[in-house]
N, C-alpha and C. Protein backbone atom coordinates (compact mmCIF):
# COMPACT_ATOMS: atom_id res chain seq x y z
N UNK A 1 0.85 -1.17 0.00
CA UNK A 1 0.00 0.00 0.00
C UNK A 1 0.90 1.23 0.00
N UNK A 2 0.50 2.52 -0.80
CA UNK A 2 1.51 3.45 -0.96
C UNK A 2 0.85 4.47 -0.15
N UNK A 3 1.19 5.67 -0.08
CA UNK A 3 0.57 6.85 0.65
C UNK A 3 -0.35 6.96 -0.21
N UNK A 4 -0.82 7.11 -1.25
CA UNK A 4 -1.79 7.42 -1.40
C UNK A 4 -2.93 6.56 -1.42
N UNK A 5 -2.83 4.89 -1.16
CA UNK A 5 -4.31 4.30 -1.31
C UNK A 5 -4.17 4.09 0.35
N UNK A 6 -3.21 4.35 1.52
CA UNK A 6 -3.61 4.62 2.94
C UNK A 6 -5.11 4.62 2.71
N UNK A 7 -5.64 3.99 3.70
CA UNK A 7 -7.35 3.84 4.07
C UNK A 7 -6.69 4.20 5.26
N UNK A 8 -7.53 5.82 5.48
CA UNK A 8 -8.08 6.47 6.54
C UNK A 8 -9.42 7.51 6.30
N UNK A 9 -10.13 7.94 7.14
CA UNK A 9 -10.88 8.89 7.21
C UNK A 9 -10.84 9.88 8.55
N UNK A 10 -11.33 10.98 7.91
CA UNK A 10 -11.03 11.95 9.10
C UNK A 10 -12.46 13.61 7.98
N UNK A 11 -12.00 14.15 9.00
CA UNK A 11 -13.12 15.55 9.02
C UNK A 11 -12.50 16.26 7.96
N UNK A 12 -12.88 16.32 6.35
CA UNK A 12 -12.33 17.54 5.55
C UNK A 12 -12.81 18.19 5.62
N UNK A 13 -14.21 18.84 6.18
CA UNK A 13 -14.80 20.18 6.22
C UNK A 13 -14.27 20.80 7.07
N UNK A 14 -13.03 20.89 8.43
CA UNK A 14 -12.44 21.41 9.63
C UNK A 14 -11.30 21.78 8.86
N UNK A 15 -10.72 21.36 7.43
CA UNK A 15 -9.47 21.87 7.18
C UNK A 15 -9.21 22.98 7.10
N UNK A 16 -8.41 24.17 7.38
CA UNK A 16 -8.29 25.34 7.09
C UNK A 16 -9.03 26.10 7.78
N UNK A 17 -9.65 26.08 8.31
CA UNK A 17 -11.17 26.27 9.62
C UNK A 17 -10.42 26.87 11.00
N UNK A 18 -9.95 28.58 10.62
CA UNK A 18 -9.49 28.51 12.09
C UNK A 18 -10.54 29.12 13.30
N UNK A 19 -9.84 28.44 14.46
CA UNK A 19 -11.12 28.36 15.82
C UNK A 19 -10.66 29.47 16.53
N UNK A 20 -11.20 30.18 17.44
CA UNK A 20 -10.09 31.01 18.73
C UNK A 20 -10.54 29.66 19.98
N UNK A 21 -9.35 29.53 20.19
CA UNK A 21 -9.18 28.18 21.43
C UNK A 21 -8.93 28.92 22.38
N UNK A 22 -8.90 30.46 23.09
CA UNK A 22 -8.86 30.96 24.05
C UNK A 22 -7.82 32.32 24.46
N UNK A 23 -8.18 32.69 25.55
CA UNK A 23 -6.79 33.95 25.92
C UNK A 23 -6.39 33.79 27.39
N UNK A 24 -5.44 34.07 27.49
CA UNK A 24 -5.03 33.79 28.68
C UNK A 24 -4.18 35.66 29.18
N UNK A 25 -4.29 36.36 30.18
CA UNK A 25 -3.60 37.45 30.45
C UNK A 25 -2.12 36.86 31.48
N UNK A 26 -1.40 37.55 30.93
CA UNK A 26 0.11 36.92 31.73
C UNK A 26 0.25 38.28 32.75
N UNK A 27 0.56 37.57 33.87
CA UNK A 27 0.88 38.45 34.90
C UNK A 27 2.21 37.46 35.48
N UNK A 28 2.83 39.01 36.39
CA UNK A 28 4.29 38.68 36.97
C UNK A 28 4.46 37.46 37.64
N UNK A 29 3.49 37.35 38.58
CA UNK A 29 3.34 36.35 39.23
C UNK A 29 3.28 34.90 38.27
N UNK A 30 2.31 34.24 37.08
CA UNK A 30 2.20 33.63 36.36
C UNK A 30 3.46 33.31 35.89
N UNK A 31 4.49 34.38 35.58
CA UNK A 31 6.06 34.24 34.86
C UNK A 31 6.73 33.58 36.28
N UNK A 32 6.79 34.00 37.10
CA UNK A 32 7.16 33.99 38.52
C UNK A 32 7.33 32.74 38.66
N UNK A 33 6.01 31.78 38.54
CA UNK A 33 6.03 30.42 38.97
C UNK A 33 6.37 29.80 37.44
N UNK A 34 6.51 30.03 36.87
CA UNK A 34 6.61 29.21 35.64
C UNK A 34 8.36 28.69 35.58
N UNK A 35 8.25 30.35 35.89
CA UNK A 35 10.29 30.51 36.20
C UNK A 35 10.68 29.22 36.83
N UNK A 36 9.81 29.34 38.24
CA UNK A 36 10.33 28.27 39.20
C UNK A 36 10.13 27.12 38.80
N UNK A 37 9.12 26.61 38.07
CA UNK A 37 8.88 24.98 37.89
C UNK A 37 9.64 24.52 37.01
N UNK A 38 10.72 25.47 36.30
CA UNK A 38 11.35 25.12 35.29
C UNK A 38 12.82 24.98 35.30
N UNK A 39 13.24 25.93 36.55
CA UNK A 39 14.25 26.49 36.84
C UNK A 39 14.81 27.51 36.01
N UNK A 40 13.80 28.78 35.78
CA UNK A 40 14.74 29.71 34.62
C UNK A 40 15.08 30.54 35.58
N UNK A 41 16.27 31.32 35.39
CA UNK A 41 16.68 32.15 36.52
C UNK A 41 17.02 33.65 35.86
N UNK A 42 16.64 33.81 34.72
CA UNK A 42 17.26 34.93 33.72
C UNK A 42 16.42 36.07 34.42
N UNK A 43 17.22 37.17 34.60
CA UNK A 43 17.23 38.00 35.40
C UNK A 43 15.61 39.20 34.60
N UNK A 44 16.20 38.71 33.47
CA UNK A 44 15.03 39.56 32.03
C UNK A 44 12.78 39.03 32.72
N UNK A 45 13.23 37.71 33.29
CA UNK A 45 11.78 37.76 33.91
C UNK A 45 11.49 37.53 34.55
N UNK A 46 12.39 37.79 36.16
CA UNK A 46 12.04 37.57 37.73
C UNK A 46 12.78 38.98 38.37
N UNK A 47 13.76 39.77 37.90
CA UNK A 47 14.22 41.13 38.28
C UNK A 47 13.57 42.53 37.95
N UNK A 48 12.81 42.89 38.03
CA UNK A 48 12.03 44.36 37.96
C UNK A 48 13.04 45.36 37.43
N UNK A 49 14.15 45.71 38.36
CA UNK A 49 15.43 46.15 38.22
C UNK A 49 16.29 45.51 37.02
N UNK A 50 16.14 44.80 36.94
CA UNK A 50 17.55 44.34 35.62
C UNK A 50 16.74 44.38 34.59
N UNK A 51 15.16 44.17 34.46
CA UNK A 51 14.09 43.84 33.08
C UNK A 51 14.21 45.62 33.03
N UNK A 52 14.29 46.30 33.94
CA UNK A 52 13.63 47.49 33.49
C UNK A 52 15.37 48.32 32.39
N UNK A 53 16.31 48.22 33.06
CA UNK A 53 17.80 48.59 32.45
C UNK A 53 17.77 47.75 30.72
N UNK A 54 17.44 46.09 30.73
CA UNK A 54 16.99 45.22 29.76
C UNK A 54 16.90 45.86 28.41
N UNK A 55 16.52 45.39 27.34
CA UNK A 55 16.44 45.34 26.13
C UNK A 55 14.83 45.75 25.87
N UNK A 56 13.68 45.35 26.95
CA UNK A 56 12.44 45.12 26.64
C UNK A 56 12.00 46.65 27.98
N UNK A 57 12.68 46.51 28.41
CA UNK A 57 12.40 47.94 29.49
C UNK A 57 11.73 47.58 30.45
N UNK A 58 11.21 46.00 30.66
CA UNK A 58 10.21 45.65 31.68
C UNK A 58 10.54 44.41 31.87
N UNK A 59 9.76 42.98 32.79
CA UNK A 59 9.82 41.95 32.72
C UNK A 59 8.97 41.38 31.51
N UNK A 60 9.74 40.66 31.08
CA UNK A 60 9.18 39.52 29.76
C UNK A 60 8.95 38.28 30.26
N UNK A 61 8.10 37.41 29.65
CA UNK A 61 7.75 35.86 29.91
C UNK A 61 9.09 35.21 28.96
N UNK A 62 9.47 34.30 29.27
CA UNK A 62 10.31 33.64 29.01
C UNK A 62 9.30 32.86 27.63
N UNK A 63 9.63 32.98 26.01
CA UNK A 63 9.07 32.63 25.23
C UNK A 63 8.34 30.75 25.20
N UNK A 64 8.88 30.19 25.89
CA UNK A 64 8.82 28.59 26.15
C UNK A 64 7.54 28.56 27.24
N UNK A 65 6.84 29.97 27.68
CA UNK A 65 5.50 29.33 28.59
C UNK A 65 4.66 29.41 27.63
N UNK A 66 5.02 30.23 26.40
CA UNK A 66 3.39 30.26 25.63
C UNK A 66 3.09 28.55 25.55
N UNK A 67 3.68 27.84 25.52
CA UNK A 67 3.63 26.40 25.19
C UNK A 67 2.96 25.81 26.51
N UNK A 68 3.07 26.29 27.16
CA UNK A 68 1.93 25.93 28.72
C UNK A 68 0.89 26.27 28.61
N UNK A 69 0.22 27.69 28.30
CA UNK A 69 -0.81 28.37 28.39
C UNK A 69 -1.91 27.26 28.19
N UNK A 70 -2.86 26.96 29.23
CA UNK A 70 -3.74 26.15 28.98
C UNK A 70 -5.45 27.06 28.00
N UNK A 71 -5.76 26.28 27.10
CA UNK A 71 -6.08 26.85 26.56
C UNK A 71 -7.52 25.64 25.89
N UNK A 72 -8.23 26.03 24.98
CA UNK A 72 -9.70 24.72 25.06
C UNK A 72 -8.79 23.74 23.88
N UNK A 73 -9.39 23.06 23.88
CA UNK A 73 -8.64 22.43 22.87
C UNK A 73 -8.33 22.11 21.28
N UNK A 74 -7.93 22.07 20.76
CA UNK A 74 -7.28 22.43 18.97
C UNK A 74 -8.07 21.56 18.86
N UNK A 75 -9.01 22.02 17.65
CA UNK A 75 -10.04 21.57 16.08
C UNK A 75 -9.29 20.48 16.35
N UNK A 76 -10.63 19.57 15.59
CA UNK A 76 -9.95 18.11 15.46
C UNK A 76 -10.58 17.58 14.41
N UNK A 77 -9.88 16.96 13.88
CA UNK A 77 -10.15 16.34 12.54
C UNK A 77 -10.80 15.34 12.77
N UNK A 78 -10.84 14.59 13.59
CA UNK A 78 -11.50 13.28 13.92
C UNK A 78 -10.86 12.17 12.81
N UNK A 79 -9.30 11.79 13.00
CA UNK A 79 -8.91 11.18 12.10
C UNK A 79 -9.32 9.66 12.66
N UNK A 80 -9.87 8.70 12.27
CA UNK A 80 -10.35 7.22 12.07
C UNK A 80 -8.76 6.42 11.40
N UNK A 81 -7.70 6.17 12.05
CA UNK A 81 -6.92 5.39 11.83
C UNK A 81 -6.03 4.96 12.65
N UNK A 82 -5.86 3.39 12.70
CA UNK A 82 -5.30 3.10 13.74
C UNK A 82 -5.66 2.68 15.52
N UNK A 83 -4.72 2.43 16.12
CA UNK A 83 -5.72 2.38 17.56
C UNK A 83 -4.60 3.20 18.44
N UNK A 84 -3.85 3.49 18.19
CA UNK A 84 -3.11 4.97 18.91
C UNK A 84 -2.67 5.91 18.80
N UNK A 85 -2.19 7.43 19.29
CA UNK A 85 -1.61 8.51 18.82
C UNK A 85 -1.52 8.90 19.45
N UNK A 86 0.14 9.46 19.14
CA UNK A 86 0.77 10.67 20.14
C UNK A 86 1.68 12.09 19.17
N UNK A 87 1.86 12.36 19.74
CA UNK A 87 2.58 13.98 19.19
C UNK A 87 3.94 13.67 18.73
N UNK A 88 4.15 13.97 17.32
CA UNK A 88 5.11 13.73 16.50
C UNK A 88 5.95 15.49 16.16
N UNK A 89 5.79 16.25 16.93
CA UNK A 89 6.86 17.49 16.79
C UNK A 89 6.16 18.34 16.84
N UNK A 90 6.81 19.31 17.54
CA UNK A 90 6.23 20.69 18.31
C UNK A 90 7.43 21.75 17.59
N UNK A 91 6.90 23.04 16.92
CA UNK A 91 7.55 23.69 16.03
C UNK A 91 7.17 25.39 16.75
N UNK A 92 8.26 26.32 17.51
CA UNK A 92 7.32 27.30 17.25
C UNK A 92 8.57 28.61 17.03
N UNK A 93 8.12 29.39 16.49
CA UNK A 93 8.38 30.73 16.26
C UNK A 93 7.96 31.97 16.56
N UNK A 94 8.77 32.90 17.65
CA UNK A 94 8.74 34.12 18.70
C UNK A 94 9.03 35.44 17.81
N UNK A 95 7.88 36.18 18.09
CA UNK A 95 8.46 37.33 17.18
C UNK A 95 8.23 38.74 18.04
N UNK A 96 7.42 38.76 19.11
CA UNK A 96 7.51 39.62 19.77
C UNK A 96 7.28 39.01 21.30
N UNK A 97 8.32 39.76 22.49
CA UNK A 97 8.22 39.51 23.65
C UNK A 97 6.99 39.46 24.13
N UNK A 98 6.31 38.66 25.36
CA UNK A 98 5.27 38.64 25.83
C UNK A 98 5.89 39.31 27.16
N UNK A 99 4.77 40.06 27.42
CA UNK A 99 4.87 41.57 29.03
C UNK A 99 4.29 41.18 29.78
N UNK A 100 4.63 41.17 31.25
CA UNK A 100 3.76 41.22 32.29
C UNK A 100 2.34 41.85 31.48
N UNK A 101 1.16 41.36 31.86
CA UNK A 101 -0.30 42.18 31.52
C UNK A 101 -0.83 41.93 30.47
N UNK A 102 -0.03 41.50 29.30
CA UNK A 102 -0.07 40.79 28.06
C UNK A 102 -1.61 40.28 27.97
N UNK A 103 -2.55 40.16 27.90
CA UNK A 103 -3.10 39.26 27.30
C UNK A 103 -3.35 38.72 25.97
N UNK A 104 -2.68 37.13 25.80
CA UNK A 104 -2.72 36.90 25.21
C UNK A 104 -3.57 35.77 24.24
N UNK A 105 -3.91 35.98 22.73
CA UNK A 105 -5.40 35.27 22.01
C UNK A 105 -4.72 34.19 21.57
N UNK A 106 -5.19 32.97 21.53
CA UNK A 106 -5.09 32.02 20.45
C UNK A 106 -5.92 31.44 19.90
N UNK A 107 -5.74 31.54 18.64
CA UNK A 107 -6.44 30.70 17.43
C UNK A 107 -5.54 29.48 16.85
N UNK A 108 -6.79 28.79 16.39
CA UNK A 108 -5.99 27.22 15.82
C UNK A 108 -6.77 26.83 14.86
N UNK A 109 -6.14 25.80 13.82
CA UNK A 109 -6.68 25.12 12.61
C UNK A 109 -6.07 23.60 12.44
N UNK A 110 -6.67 23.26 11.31
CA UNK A 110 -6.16 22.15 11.25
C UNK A 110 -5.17 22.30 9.57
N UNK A 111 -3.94 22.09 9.48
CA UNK A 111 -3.31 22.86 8.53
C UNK A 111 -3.38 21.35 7.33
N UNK A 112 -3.20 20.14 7.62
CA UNK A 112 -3.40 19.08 6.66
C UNK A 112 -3.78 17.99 7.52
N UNK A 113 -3.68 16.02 6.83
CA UNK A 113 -3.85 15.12 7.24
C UNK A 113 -3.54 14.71 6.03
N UNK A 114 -2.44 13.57 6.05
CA UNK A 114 -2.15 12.95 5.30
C UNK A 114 -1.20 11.69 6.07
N UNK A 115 -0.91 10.82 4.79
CA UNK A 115 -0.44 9.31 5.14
C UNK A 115 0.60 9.60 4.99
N UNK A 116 1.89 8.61 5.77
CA UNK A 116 3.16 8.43 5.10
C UNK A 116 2.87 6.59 5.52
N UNK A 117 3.88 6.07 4.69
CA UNK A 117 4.24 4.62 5.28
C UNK A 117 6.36 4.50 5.00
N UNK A 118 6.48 4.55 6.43
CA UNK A 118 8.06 3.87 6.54
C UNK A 118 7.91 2.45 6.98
N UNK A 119 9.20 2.22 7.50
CA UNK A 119 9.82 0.72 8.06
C UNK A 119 8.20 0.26 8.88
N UNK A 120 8.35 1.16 9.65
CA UNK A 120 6.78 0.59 10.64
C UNK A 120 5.62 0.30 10.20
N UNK A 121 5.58 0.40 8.54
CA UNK A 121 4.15 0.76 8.39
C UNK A 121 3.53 2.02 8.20
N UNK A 122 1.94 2.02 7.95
CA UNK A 122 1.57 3.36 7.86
C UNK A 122 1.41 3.97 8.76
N UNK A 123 1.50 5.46 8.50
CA UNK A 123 1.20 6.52 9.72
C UNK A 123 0.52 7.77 9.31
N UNK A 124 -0.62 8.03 9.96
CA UNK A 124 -1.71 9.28 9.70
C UNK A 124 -1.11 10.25 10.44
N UNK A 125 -0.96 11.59 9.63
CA UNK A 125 -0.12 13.16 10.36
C UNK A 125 -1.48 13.65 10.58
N UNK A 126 -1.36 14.23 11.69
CA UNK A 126 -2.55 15.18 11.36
C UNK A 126 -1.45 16.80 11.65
N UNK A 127 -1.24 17.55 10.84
CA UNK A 127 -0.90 18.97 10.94
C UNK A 127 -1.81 20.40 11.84
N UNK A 128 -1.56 21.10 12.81
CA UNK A 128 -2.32 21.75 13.54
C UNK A 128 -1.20 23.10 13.59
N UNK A 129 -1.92 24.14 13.40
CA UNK A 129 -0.95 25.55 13.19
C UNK A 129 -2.08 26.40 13.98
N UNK A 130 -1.18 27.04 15.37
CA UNK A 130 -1.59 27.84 16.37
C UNK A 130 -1.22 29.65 16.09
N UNK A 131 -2.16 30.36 16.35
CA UNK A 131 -1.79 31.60 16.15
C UNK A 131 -2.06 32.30 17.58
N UNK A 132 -1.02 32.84 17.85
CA UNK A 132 -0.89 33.95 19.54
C UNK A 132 -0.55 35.27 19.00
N UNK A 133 -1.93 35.60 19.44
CA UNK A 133 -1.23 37.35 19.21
C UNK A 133 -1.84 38.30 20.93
N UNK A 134 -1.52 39.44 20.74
CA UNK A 134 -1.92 39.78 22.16
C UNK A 134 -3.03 40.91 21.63
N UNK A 135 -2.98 41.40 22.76
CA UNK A 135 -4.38 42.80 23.03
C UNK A 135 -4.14 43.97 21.60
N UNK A 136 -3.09 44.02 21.30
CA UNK A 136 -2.99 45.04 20.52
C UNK A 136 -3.35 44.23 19.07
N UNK A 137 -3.40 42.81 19.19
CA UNK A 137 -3.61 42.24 17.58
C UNK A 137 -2.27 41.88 17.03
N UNK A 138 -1.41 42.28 17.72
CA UNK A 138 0.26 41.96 17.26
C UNK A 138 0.47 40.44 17.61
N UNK A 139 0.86 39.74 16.27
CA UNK A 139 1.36 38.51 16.39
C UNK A 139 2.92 38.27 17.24
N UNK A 140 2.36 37.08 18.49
CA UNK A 140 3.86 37.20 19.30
C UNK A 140 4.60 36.26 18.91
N UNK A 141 3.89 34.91 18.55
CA UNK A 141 4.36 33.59 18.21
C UNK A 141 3.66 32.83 17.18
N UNK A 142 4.00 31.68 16.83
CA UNK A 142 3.72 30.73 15.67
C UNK A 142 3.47 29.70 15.88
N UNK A 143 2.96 28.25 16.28
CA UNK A 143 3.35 27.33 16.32
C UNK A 143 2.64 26.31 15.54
N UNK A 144 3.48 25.02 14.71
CA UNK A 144 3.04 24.09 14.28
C UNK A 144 3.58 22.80 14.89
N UNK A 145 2.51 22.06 15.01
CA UNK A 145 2.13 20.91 15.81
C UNK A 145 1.87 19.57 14.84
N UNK A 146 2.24 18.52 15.16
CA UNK A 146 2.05 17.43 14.55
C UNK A 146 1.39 16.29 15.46
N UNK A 147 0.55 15.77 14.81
CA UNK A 147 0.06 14.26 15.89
C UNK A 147 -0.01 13.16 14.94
N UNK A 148 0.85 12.30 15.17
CA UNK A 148 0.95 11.05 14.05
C UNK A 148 -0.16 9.74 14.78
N UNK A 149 -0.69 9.10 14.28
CA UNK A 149 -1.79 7.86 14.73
C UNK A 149 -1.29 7.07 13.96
N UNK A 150 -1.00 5.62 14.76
CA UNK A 150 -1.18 4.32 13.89
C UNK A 150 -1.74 3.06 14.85
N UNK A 151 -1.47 1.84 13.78
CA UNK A 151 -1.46 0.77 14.24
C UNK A 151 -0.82 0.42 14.79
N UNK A 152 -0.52 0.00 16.40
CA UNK A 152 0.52 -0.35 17.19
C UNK A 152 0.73 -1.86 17.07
């Protein structure tokens, strides 16, 4: 069987279909503990004093919590293949600092679904592309997401 006669089904009317999955407002405190559960110690988003001398003039979130922000959950294709799936690569791109007060929007889609077959057999991608922008409408980050399903 090649990629293209893969027998799967899944939702083509959700393709391209973007959702707002939620906003979350970042406060000091929020950076504060995130810092700690992670161990970041960079002076840029737990020092008031060193963020304010800084590059950004204030405290910034350390770009790696947007990836926490709990948020409803990403469109789903409802792909029908296989009997398991897990997350095959997390992709993202920072283009403006997130601020104490920030609140920040996200929207999501479903960007493709398609087959590959390697050594293992076949495997269903499903593609998911997140958009974060904040209060002003300014895009801060990017991210694309992968979830592969197969036959175990």
């Amino acid at each position: 069987m090649d990629d293209a006669d893969a027998e799967f089904e899944y939702d083509r009317d959700i393709l391209g279909v973007e959702f707002e999955v939620g906003q979350a407002t970042i406060t000091k405190e929020h950076i504060a503990r995130y810092c700690a559960a992670v161990g970041e110690t960079n002076p840029l988003y737990l020092d008031d004093a060193a963020a304010a001398e800084g590059p950004y003039g204030a405290i910034i979130a350390p770009p790696s919590m947007l990836s926490g922000l709990l948020m409803e959950p990403r469109p789903d294709p409802d792909v029908r293949f296989g009997n398991t799936s897990y997350a095959a690569g997390t992709k993202f791109e920072y283009y403006e600092p997130v601020r104490a007060g920030d609140t920040i929007h996200v929207s999501a889609l479903v960007k493709e679904v398609y087959a590959k077959t390697g050594r293992s057999g076949t495997m269903v991608f499903a593609v998911y592309q997140s958009r974060y922008r904040n209060q002003r409408d300014e895009p801060v980050a990017f991210e694309e997401f992968a979830r592969v399903f197969r036959q175990a």
